[in-house]
C-alpha atoms as a PDB file:
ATOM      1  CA  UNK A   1       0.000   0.000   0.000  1.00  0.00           C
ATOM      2  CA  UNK A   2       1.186   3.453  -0.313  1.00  0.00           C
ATOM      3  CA  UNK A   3       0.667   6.832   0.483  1.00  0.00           C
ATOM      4  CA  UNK A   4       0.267  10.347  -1.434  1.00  0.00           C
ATOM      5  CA  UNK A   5       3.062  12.607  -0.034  1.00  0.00           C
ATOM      6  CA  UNK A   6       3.665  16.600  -0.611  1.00  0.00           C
ATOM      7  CA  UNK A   7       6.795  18.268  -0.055  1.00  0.00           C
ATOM      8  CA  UNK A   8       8.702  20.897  -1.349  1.00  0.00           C
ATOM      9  CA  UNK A   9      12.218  19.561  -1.494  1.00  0.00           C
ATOM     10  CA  UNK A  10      14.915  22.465  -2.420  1.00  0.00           C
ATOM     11  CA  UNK A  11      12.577  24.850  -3.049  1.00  0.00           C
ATOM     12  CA  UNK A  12      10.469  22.375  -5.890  1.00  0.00           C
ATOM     13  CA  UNK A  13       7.141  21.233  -5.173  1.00  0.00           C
ATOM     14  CA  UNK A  14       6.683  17.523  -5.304  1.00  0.00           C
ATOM     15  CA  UNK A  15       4.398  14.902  -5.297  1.00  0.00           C
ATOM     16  CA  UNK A  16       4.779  11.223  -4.459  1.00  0.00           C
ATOM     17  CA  UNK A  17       3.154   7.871  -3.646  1.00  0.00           C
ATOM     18  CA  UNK A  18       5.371   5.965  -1.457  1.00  0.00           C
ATOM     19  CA  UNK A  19       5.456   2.658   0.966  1.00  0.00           C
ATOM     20  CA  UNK A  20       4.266   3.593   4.151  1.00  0.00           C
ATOM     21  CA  UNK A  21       7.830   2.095   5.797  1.00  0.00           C
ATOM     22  CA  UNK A  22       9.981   4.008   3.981  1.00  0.00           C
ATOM     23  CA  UNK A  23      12.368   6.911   5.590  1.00  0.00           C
ATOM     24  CA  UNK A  24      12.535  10.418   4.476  1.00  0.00           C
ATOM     25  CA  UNK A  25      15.868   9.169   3.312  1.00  0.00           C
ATOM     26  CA  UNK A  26      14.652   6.615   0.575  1.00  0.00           C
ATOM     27  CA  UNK A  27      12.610   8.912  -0.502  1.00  0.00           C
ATOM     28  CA  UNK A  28      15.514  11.023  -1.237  1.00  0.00           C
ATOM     29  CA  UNK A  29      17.833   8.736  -2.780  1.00  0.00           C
ATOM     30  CA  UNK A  30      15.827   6.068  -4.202  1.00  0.00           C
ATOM     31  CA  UNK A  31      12.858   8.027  -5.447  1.00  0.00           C
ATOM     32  CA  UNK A  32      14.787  11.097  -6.322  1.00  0.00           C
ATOM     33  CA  UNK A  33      17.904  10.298  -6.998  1.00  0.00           C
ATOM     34  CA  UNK A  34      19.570  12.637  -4.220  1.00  0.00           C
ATOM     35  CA  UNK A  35      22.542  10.879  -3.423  1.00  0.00           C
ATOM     36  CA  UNK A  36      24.329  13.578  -1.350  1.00  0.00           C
ATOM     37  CA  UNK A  37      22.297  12.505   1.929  1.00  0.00           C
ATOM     38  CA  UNK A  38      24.534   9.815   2.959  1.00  0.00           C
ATOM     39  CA  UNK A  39      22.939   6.980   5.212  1.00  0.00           C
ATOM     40  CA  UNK A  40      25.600   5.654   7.739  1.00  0.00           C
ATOM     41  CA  UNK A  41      24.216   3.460  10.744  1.00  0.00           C
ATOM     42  CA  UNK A  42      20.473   4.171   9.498  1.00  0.00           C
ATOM     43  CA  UNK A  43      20.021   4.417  13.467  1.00  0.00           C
ATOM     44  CA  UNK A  44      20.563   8.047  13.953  1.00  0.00           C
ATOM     45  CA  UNK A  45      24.047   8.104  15.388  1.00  0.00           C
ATOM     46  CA  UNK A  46      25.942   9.138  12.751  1.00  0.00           C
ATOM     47  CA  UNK A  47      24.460  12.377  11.216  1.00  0.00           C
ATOM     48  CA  UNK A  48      25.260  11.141   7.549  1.00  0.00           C
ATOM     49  CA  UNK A  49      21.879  11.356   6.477  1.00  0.00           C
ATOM     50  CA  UNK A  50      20.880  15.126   8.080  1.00  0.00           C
ATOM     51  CA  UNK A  51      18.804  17.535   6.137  1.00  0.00           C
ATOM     52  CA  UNK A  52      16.839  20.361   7.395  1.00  0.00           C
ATOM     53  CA  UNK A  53      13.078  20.013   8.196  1.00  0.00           C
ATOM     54  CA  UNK A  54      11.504  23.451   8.322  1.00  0.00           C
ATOM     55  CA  UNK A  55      15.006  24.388   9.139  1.00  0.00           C
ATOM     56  CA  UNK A  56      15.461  21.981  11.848  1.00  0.00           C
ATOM     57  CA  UNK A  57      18.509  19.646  11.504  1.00  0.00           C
ATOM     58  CA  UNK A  58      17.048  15.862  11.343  1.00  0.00           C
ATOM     59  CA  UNK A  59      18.308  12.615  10.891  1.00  0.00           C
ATOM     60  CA  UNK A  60      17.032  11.414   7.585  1.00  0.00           C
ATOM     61  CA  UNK A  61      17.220   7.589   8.412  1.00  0.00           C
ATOM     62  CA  UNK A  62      14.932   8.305  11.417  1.00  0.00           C
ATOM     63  CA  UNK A  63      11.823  10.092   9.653  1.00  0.00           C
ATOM     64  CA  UNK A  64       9.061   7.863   8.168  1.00  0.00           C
ATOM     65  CA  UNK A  65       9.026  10.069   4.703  1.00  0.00           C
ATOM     66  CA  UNK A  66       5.098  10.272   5.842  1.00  0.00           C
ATOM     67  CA  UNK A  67       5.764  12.530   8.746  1.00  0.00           C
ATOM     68  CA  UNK A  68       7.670  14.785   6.163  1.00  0.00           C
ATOM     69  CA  UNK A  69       4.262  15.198   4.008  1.00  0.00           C
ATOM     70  CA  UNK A  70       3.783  19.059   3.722  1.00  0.00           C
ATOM     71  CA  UNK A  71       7.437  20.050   5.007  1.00  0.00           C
ATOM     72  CA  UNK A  72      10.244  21.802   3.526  1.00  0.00           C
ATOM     73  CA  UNK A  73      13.168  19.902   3.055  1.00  0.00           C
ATOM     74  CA  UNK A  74      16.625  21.300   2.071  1.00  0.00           C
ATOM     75  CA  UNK A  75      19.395  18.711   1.502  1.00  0.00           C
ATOM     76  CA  UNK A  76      23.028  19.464   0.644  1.00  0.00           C
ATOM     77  CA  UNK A  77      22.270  19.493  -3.279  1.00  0.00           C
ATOM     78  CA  UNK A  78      20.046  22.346  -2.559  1.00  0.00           C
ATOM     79  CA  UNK A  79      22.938  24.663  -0.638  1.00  0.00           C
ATOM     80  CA  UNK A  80      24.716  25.809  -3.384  1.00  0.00           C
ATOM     81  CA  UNK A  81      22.846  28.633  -6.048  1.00  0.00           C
ATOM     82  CA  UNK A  82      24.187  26.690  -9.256  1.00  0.00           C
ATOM     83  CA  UNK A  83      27.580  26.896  -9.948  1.00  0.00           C
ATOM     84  CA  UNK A  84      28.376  29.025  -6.529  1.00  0.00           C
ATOM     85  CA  UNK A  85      29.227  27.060  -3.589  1.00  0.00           C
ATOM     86  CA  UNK A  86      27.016  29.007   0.020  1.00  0.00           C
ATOM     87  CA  UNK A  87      29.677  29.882   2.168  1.00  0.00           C
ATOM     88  CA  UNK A  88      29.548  27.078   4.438  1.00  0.00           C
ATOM     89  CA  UNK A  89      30.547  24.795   1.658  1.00  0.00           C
ATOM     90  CA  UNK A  90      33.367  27.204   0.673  1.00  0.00           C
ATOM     91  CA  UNK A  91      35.103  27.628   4.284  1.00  0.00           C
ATOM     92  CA  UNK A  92      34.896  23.730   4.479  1.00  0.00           C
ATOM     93  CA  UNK A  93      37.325  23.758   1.568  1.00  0.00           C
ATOM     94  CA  UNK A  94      39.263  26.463   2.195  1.00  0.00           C
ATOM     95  CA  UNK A  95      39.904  25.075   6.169  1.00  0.00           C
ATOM     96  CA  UNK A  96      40.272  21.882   5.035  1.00  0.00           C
ATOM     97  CA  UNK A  97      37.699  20.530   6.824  1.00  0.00           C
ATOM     98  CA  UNK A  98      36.714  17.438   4.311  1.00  0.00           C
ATOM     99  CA  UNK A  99      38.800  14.660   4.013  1.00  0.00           C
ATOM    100  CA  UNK A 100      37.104  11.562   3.043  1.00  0.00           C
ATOM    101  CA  UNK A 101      33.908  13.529   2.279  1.00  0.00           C
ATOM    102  CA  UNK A 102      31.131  10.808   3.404  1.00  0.00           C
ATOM    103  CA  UNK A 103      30.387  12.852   7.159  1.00  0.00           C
ATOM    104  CA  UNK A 104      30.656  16.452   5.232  1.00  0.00           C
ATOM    105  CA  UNK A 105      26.841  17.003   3.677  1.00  0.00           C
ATOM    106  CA  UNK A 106      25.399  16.187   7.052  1.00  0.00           C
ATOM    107  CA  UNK A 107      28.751  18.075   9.138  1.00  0.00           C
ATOM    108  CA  UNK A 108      27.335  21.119   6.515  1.00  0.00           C
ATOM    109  CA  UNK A 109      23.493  21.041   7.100  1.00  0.00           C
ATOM    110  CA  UNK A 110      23.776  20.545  10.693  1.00  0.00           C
ATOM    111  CA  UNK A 111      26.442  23.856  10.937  1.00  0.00           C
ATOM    112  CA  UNK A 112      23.529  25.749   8.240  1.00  0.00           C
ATOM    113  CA  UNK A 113      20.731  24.534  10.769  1.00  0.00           C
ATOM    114  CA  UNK A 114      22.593  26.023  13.800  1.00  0.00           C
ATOM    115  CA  UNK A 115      23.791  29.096  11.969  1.00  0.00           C
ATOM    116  CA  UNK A 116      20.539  29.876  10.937  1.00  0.00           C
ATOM    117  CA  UNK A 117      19.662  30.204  14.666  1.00  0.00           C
ATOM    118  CA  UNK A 118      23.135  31.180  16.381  1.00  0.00           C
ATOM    119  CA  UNK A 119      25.214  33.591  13.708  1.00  0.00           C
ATOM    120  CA  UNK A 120      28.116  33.897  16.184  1.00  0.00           C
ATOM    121  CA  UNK A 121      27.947  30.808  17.914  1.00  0.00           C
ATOM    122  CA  UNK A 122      30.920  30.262  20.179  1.00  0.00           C
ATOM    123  CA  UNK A 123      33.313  26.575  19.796  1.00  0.00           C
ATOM    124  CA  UNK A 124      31.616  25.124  22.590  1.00  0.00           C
ATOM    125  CA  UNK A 125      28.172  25.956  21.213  1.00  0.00           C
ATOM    126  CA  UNK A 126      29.721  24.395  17.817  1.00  0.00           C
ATOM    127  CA  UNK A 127      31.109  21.373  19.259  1.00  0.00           C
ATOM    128  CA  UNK A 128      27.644  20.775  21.319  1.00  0.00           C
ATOM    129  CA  UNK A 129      25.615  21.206  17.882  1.00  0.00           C
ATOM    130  CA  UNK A 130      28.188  18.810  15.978  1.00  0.00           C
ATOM    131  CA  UNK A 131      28.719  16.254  18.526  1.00  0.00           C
ATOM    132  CA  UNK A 132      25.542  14.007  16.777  1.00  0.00           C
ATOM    133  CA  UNK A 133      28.009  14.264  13.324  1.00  0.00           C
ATOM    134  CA  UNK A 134      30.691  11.375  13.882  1.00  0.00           C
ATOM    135  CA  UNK A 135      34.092  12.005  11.407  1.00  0.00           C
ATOM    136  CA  UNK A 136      36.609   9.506  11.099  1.00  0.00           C
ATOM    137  CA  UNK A 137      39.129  11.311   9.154  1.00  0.00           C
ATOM    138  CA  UNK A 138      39.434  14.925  10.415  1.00  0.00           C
ATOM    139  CA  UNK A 139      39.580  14.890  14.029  1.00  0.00           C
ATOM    140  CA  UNK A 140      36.392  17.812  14.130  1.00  0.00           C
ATOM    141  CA  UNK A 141      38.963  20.831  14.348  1.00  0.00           C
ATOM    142  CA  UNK A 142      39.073  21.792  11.413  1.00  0.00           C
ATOM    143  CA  UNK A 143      35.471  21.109  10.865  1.00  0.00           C
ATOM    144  CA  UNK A 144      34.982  23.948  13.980  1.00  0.00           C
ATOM    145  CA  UNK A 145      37.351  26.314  12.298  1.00  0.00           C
ATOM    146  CA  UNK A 146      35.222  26.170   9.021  1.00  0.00           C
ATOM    147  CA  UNK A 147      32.261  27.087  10.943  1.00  0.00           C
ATOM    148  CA  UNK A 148      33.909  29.931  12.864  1.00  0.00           C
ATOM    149  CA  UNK A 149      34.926  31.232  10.082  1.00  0.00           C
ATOM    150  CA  UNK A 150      32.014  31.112   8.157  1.00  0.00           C
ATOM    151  CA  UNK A 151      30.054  32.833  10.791  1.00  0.00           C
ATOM    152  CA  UNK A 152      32.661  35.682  11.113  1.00  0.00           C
ATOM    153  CA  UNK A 153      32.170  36.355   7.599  1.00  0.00           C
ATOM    154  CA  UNK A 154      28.671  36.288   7.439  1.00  0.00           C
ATOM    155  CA  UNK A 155      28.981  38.515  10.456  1.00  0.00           C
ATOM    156  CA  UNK A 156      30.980  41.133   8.410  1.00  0.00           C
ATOM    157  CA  UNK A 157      28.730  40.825   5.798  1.00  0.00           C
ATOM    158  CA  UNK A 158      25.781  41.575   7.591  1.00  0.00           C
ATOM    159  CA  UNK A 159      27.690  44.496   9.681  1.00  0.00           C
ATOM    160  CA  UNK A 160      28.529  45.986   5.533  1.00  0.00           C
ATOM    161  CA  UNK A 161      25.068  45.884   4.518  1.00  0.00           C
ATOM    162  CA  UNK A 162      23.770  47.667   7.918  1.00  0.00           C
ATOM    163  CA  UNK A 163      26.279  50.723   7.537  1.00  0.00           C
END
């Protein structure tokens, strides 16, 4: 049996019939061919799979796609306006924070979901936010840094379009 679903993924409307069992994240990557949600444990632990949910970081693998019906959904293939990277994505290169790569689109939403809230956050804020994001390769500082630094600059940038 399945289901009629609505949801506006990336800004595009969309309708679907799915399985009443299957996660958000199928959904994603098996209906619409969004591979840049990564599932790791499909248990929750890893933060892999995060997208935002009406702007709330959420572990893909966790939703029943169902519960999603009528939400907005931003995944990491939305971040980016075509061909220019958001700045999140760009201090993440230039810090160095991606190594292997299979952590960073959930590392990225998850920083988005808290800058969205906190625009100066401080590194233990950061660290609290992140610590549902497990990284093998980098060791997390570097993935801090990036978000520090992205914050200072969209700090600046908001501080030059107030004056």
């Amino acid at each position: 049996m399945t289901y009629p679903i609505e949801l506006t993924i990336n800004g595009e409307f969309i309708k679907l019939d799915i399985p009443a069992n299957w996660r958000l994240i199928d959904v994603l990557r098996r209906d619409l061919s969004m591979t840049g949600t990564h599932e790791g444990c499909g248990e929750g632990d890893c933060g892999a799979c995060t997208v935002l949910v009406n702007g709330q970081a959420v572990s893909s693998c966790l939703m029943l796609a169902v519960e999603a019906n009528g939400c907005e959904i931003q995944t990491i293939e939305g971040l980016a306006d075509g061909d220019i990277l958001h700045p999140i994505q760009e201090a993440f290169i230039e810090v160095g924070a991606i190594q292997c790569g299979f952590c960073t689109p959930g590392m990225i939403m998850t920083s988005k979901a808290l800058l969205d809230k906190h625009a100066d956050p401080s590194e233990e804020v950061i660290r609290r936010t992140l610590a549902g994001n497990l990284c093998r390769c980098t060791g997390y500082e570097k993935i801090v840094s990036a978000v520090k630094a992205v914050s200072s600059k969209l700090l600046n940038q908001t501080d030059s379009i107030a004056e």
